[in-house]
Protein backbone atom coordinates (compact mmCIF):
# COMPACT_ATOMS: atom_id res chain seq x y z
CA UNK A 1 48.99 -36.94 -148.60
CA UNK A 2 48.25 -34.80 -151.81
CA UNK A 3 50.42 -31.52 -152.41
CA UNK A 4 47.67 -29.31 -152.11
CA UNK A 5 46.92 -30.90 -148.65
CA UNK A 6 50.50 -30.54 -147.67
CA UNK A 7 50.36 -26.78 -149.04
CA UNK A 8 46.84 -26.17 -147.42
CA UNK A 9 48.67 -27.62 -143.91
CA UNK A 10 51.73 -25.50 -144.31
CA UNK A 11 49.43 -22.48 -144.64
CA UNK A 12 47.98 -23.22 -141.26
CA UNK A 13 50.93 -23.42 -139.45
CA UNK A 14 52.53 -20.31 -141.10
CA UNK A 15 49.44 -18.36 -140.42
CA UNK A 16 49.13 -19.60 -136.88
CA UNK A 17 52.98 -18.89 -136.13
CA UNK A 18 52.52 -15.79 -137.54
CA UNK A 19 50.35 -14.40 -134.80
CA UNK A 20 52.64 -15.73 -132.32
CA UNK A 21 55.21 -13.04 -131.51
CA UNK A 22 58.06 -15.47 -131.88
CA UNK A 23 59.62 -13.45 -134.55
CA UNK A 24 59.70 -10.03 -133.09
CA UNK A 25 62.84 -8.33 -132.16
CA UNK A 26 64.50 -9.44 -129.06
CA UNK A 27 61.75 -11.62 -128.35
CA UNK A 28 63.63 -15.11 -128.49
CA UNK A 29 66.51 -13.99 -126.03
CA UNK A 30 64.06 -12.94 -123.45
CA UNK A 31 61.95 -16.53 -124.20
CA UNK A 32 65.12 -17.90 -123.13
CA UNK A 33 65.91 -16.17 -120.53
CA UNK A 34 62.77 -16.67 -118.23
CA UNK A 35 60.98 -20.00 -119.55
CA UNK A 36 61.65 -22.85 -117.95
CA UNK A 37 62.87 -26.09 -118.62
CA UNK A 38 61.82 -29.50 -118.54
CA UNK A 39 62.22 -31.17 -114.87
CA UNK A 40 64.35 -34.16 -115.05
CA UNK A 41 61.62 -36.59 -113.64
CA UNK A 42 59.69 -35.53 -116.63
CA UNK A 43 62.64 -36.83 -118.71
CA UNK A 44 63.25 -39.92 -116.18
CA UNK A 45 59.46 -40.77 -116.64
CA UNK A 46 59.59 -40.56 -120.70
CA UNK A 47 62.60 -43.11 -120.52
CA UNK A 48 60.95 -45.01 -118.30
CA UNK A 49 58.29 -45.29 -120.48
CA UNK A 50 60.10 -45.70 -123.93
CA UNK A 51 61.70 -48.18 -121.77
CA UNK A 52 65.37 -46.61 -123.19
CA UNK A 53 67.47 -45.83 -120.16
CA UNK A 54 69.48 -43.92 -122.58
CA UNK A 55 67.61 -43.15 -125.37
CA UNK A 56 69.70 -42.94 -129.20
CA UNK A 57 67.61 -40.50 -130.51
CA UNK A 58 65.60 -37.82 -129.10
CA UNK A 59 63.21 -35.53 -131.88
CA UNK A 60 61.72 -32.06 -130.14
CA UNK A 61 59.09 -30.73 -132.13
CA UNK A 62 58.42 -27.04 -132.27
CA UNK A 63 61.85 -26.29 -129.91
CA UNK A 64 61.57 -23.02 -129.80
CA UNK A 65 65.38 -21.76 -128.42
CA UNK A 66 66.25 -25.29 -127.15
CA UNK A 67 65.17 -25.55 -123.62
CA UNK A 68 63.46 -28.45 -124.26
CA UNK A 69 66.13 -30.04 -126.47
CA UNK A 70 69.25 -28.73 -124.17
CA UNK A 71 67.81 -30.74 -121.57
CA UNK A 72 68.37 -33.79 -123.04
CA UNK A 73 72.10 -33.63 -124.23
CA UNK A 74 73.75 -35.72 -121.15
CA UNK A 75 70.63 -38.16 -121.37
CA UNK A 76 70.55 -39.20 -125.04
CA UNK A 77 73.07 -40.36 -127.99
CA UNK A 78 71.48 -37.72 -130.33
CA UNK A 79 68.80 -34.64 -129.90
CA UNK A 80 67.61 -32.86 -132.93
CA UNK A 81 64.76 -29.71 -132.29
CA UNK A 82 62.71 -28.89 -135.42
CA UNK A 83 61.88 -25.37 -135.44
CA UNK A 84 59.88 -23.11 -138.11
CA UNK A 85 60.97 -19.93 -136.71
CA UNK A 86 64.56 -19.07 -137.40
CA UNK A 87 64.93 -16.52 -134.95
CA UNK A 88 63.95 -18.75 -132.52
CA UNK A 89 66.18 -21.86 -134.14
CA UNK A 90 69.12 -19.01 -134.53
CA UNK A 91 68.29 -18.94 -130.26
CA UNK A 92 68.65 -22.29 -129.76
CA UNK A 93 72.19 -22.24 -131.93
CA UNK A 94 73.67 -19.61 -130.00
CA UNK A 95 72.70 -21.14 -126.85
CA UNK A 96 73.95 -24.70 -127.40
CA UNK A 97 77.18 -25.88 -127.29
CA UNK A 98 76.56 -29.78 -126.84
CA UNK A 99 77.66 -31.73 -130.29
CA UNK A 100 75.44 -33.82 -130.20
CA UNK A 101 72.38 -31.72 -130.13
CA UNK A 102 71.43 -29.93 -133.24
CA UNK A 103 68.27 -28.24 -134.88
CA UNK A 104 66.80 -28.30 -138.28
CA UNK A 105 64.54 -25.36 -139.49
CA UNK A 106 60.97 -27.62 -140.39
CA UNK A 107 57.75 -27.36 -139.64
CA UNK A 108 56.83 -30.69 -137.39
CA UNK A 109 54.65 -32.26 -139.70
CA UNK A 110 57.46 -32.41 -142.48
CA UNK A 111 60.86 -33.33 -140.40
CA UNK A 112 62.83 -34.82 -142.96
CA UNK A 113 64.05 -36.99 -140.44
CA UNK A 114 64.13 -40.95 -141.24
CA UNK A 115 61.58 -43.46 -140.47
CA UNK A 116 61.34 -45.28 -137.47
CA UNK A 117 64.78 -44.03 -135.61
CA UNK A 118 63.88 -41.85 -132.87
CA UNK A 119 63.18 -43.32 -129.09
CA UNK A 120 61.61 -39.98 -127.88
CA UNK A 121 59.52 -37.19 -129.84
CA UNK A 122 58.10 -34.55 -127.56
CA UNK A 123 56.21 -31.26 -128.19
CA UNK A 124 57.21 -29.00 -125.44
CA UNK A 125 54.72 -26.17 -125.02
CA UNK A 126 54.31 -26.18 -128.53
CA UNK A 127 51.66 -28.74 -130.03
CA UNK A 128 49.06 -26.26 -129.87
CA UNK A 129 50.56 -24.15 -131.92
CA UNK A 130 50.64 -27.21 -134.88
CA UNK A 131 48.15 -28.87 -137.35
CA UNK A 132 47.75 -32.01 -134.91
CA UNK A 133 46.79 -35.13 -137.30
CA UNK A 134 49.49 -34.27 -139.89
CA UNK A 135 52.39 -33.17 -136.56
CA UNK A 136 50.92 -36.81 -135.39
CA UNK A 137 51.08 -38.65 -138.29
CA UNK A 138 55.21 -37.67 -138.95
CA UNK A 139 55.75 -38.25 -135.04
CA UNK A 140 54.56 -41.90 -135.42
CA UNK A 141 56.68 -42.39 -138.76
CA UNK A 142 59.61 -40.96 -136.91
CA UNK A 143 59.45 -43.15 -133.95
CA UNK A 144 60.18 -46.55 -133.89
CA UNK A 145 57.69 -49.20 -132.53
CA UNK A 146 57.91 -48.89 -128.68
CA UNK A 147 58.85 -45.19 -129.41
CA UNK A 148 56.61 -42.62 -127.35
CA UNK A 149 55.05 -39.28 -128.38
CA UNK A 150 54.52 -36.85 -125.72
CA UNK A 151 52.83 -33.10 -125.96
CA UNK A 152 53.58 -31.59 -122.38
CA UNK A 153 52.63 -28.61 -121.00
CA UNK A 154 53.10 -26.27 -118.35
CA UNK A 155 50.24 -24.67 -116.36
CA UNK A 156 50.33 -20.85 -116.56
CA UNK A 157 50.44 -19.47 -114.10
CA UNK A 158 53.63 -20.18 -112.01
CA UNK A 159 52.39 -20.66 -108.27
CA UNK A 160 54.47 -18.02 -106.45
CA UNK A 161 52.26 -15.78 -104.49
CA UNK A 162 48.47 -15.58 -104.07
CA UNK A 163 48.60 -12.14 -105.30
CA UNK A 164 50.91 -12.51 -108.40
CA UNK A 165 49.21 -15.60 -109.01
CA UNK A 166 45.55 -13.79 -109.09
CA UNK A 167 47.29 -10.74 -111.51
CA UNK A 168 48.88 -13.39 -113.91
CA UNK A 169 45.47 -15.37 -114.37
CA UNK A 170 43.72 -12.01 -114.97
CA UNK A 171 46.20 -11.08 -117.70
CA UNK A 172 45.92 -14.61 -119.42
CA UNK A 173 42.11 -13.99 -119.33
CA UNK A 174 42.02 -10.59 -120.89
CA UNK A 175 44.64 -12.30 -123.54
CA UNK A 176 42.54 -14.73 -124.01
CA UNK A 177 39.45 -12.83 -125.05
CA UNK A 178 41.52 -10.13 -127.04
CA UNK A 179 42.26 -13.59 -129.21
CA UNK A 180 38.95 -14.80 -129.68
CA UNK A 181 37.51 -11.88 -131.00
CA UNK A 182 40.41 -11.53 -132.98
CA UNK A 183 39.39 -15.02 -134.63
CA UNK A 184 43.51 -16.13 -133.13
CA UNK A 185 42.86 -18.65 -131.10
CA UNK A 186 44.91 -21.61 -131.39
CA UNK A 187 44.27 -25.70 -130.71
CA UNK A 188 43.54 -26.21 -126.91
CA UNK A 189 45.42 -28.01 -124.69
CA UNK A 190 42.72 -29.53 -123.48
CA UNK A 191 42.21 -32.20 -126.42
CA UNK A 192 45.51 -32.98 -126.64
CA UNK A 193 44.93 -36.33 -125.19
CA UNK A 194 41.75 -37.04 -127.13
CA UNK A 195 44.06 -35.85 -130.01
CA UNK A 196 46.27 -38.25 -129.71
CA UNK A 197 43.94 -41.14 -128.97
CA UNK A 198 41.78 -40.48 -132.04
CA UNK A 199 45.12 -40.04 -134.47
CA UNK A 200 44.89 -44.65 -134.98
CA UNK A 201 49.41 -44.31 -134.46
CA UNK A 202 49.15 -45.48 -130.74
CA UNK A 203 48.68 -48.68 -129.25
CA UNK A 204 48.60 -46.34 -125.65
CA UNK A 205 47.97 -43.51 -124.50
CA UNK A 206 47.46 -41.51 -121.05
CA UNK A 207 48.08 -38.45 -119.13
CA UNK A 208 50.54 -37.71 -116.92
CA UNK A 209 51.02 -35.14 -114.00
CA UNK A 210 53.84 -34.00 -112.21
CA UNK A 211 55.70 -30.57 -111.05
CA UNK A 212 59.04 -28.86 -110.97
CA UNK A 213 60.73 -26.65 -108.57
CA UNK A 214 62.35 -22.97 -109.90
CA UNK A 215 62.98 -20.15 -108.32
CA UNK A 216 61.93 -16.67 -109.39
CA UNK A 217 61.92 -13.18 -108.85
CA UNK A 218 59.54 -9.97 -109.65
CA UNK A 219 61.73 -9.44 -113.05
CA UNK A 220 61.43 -13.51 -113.61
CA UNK A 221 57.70 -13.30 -113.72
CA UNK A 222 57.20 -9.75 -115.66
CA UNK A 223 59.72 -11.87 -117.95
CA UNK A 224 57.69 -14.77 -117.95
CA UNK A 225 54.66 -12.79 -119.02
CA UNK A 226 56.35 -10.88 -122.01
CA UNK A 227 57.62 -14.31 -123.23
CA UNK A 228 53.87 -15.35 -123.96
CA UNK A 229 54.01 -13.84 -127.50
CA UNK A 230 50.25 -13.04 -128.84
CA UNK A 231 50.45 -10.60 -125.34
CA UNK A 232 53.59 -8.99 -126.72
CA UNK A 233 51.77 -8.85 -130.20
CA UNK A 234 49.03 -6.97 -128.65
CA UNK A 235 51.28 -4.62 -127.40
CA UNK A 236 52.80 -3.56 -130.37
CA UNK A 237 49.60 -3.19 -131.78
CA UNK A 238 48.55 -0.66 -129.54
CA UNK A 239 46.88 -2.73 -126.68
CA UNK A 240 47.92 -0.60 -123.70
CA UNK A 241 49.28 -2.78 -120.71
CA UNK A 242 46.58 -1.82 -118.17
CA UNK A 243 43.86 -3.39 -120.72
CA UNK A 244 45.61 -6.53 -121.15
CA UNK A 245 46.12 -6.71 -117.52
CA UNK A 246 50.19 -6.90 -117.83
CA UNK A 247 50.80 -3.36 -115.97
CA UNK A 248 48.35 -5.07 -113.23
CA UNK A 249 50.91 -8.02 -112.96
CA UNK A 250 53.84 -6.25 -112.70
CA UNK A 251 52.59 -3.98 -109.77
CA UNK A 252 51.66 -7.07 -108.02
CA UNK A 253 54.94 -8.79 -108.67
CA UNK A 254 56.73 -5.89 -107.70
CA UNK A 255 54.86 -5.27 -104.16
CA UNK A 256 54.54 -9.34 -103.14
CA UNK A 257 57.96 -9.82 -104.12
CA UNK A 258 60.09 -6.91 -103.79
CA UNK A 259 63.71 -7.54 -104.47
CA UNK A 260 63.53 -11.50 -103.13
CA UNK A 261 63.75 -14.26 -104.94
CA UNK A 262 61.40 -17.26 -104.51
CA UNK A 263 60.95 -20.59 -104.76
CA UNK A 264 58.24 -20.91 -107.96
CA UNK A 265 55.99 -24.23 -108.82
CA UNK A 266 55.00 -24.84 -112.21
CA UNK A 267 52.54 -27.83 -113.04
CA UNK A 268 53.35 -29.95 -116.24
CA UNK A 269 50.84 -32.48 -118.00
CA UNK A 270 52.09 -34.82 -120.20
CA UNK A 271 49.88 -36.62 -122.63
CA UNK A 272 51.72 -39.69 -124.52
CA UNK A 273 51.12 -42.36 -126.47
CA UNK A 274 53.53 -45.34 -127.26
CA UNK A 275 53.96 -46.59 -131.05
């Protein structure tokens, strides 16, 4: 890869994060606060299929403030998240006490990290916000030949109560929109998989589903929606909460829920391919 393509790359990613919130003031505390983490069957199934019962290393691209990477400090010799945000990395530091988790401040298609050591790389909730055939290319010279890549995602929203649930899809909608005409919209989710397939690094690939259990409250899920940063962004920017739908979602969470707290679903897909 020429410099100009690396520099041309590196512009896309720091113009994408740009527009994602992650920065803003207070913003990564509350991110951590009311996201969730990885279920450990998701974990059990990526061993499984990097056939590592314990893996030696574990890479998290785009980790955000270390949920994702946290989660696998009793389960592997070595973790390392790669983060371009530093308020978010700064997060994850505060938050993390294990020694043998640490992150590096990178953008995922440019690591840094040694060829062909890691067992695991994973994109947590976060591959859409990369360039995908460079963040693919690095993931495949990072792993080593067995290794597995996997870009898994959470479906928004959390199922939790007809009503909530109806208010939270209206918000994402609006926020949706608001982004398109705003010429913001990121990679979907959606060709992840064919992503992955069409990158040439993976002798397989498929999609996986599963769900984990939480439990969450009327402040979980108002948190939950102000940690989905282009919606804060909007905010700031003078988007008034009844237009984006977020003062909607709060009233609903507030009168289905009250001062209970519930047990909360949240779907994941995994799409994976093995070196």
């Amino acid at each position: 890869m020429t410099g100009h393509s690396e520099d041309l790359i590196e512009h896309y990613s720091a113009r994408l994060l740009r527009t994602s919130g992650y920065a803003g003031d207070g913003f990564a505390a509350g991110y951590d606060s009311h996201r969730p983490s990885p279920p450990p069957a998701l974990l059990d199934m990526l061993c499984l299929e990097a056939q590592a019962e314990r893996p030696r290393l574990v890479v998290d691209l785009g980790s955000g403030t270390g949920l994702s990477t946290r989660a696998w400090a009793d389960r592997a010799d070595e973790v390392v998240g790669v983060e371009a945000t530093p308020e978010m990395r700064g997060q994850a530091e505060a938050a993390t006490s294990a020694k043998n988790v640490r992150f590096v401040q990178a953008y995922a298609q440019e690591t840094g990290l040694p060829d062909g050591l890691a067992d695991i790389v994973t994109c947590s909730q976060s591959f859409h916000w990369m360039e995908p055939e460079s963040t693919l290319a690095e993931a495949a010279r990072i792993l080593r030949p067995g290794g597995v890549f996997a870009a898994y995602d959470y479906d928004w929203p959390p199922v939790v109560h007809p009503e909530v649930d109806a208010a939270f899809e209206e918000m994402l909608r609006r926020v949706g929109r608001m982004r398109a005409r705003g010429g913001k919209a990121r990679y979907s989710k959606e060709v992840h998989l064919d992503r992955i397939r069409e990158s040439g690094h993976f002798r397989f690939v498929r999609e996986i589903v599963l769900h984990s259990r939480d439990r969450g409250s009327a402040e979980r899920i108002v948190g939950m929606a102000l940690s989905l940063g282009p919606m804060t962004v909007m905010l700031q920017e003078g988007v008034s909460e009844e237009e984006v739908g977020f003062a909607g979602l709060r009233e609903a969470a507030a009168r289905s829920l009250g001062e209970r707290e519930v047990e909360i679903f949240l779907g994941y897909r995994v799409r994976l391919g093995v070196r």
